[in-house]
C-alpha atoms as a PDB file:
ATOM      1  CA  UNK A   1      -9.049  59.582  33.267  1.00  0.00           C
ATOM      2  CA  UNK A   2      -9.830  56.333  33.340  1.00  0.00           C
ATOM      3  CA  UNK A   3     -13.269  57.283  32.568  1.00  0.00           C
ATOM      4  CA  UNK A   4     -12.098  58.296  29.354  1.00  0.00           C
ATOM      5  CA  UNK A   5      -9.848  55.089  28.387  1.00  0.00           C
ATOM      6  CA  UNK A   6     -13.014  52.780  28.949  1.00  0.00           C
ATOM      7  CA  UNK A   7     -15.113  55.166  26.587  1.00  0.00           C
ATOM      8  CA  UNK A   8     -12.666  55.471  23.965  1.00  0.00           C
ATOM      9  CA  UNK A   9     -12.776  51.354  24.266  1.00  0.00           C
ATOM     10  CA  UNK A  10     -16.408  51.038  24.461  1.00  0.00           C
ATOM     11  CA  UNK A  11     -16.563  53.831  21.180  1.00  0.00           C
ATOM     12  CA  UNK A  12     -13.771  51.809  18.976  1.00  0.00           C
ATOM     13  CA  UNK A  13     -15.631  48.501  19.873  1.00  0.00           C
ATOM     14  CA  UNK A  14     -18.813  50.469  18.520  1.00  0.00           C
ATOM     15  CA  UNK A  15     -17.664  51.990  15.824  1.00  0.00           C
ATOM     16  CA  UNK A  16     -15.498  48.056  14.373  1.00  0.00           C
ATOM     17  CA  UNK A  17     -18.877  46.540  15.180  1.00  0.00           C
ATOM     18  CA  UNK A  18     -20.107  45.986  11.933  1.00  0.00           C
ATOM     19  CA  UNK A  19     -16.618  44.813  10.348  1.00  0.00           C
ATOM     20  CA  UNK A  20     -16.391  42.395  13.436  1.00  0.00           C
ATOM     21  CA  UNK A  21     -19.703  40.984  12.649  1.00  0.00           C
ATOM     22  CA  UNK A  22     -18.830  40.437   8.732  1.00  0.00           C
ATOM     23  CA  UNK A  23     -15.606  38.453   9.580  1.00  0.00           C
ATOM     24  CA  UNK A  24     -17.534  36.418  12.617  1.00  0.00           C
ATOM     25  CA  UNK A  25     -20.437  35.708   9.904  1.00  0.00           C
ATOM     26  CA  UNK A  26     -17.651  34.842   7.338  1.00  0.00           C
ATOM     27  CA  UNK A  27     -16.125  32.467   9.576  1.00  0.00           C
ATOM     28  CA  UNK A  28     -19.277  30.996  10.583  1.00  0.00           C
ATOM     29  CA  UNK A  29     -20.177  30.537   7.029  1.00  0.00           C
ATOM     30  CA  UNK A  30     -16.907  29.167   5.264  1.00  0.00           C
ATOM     31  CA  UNK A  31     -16.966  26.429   8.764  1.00  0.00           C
ATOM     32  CA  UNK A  32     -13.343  28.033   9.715  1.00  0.00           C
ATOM     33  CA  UNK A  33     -13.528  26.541  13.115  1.00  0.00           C
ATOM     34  CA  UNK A  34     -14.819  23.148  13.687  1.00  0.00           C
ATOM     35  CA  UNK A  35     -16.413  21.653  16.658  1.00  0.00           C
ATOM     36  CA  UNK A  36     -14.424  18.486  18.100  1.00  0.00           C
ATOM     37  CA  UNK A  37     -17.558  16.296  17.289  1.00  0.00           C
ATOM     38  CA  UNK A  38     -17.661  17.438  13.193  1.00  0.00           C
ATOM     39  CA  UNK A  39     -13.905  16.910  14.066  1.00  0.00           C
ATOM     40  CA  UNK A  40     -14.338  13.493  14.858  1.00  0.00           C
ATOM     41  CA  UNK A  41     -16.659  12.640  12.465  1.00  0.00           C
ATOM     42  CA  UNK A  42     -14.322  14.063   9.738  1.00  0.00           C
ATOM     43  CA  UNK A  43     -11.534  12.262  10.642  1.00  0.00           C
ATOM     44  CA  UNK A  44     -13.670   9.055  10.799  1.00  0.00           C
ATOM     45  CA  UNK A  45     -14.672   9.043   7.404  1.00  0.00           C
ATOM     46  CA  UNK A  46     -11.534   9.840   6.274  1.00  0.00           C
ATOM     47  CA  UNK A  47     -10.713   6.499   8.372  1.00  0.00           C
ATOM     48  CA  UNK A  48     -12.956   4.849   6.611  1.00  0.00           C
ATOM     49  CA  UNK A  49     -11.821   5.974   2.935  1.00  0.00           C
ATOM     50  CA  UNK A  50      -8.616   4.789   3.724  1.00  0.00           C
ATOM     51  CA  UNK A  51      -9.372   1.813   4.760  1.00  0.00           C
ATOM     52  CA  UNK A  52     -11.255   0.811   1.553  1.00  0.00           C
ATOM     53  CA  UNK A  53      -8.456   2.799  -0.840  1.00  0.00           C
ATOM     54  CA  UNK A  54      -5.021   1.284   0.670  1.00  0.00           C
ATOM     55  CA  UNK A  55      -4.146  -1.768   2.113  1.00  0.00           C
ATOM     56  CA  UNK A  56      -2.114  -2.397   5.286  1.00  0.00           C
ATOM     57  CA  UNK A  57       1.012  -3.357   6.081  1.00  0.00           C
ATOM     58  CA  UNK A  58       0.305  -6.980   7.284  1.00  0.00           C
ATOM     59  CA  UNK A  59      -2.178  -7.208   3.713  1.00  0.00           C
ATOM     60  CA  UNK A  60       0.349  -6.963   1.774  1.00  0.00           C
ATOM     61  CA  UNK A  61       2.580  -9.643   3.492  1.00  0.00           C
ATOM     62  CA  UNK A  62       0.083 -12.087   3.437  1.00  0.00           C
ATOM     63  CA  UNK A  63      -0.807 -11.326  -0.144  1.00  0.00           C
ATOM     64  CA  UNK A  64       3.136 -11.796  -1.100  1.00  0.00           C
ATOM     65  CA  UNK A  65       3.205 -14.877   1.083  1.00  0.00           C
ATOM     66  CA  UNK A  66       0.557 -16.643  -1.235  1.00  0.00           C
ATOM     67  CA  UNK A  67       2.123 -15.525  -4.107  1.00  0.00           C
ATOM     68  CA  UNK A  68       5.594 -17.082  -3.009  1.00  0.00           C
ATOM     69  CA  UNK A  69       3.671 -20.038  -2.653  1.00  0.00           C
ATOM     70  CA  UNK A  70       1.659 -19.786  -5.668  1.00  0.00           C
ATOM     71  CA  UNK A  71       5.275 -19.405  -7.495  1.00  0.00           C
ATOM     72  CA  UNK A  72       6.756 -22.051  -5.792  1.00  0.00           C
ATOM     73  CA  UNK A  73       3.933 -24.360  -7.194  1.00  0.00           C
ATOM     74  CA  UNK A  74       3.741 -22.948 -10.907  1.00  0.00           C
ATOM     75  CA  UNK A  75       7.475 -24.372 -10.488  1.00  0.00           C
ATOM     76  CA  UNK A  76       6.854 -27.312  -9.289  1.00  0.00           C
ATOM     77  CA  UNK A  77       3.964 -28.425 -12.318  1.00  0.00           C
ATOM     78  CA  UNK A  78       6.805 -26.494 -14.700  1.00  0.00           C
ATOM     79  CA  UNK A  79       9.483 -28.789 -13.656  1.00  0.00           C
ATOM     80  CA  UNK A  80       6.904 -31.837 -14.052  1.00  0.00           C
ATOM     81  CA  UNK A  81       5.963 -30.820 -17.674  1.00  0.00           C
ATOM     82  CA  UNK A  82       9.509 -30.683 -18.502  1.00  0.00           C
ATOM     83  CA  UNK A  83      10.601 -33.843 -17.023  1.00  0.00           C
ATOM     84  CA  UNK A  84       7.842 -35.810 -18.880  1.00  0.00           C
ATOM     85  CA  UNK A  85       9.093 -34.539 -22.058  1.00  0.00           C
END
């Protein structure tokens, strides 16, 4: 009996065989699943792209910082101008 059950498993696998190979090829072809080092290198460039495209947090509070003080001096040679008059 069990004879039978292990043929009839052995004859399905046989007989999907070709339809098993099409969907491994397709998945080997469209990259479906990715090794952890073209992982890695994926997410590093997209790291990298980042990087150049956005700025971070601390950027942007330095950059407001000089433009508080750049402010503060634009009013400072205002109020001179004015005065003089």
């Amino acid at each position: 009996m069990e004879k039978n059950k292990l043929s009839l498993d052995v004859d399905t696998l046989i007989r999907f065989s070709p339809v098993i190979i099409v969907i491994f090829c397709f998945f080997m072809s469209y990259k479906v699943f990715v090794t952890p080092v073209d992982l890695e290198r994926r997410l590093q460039k997209y790291d990298e792209h980042i990087e150049k495209m956005y700025a971070t947090k601390t950027e942007v509070e330095q950059q407001e910082k000089q433009l508080n003080i750049i402010s503060v001096k634009i009013d400072k040679i205002y109020d001179y101008i004015i005065g003089k008059k």
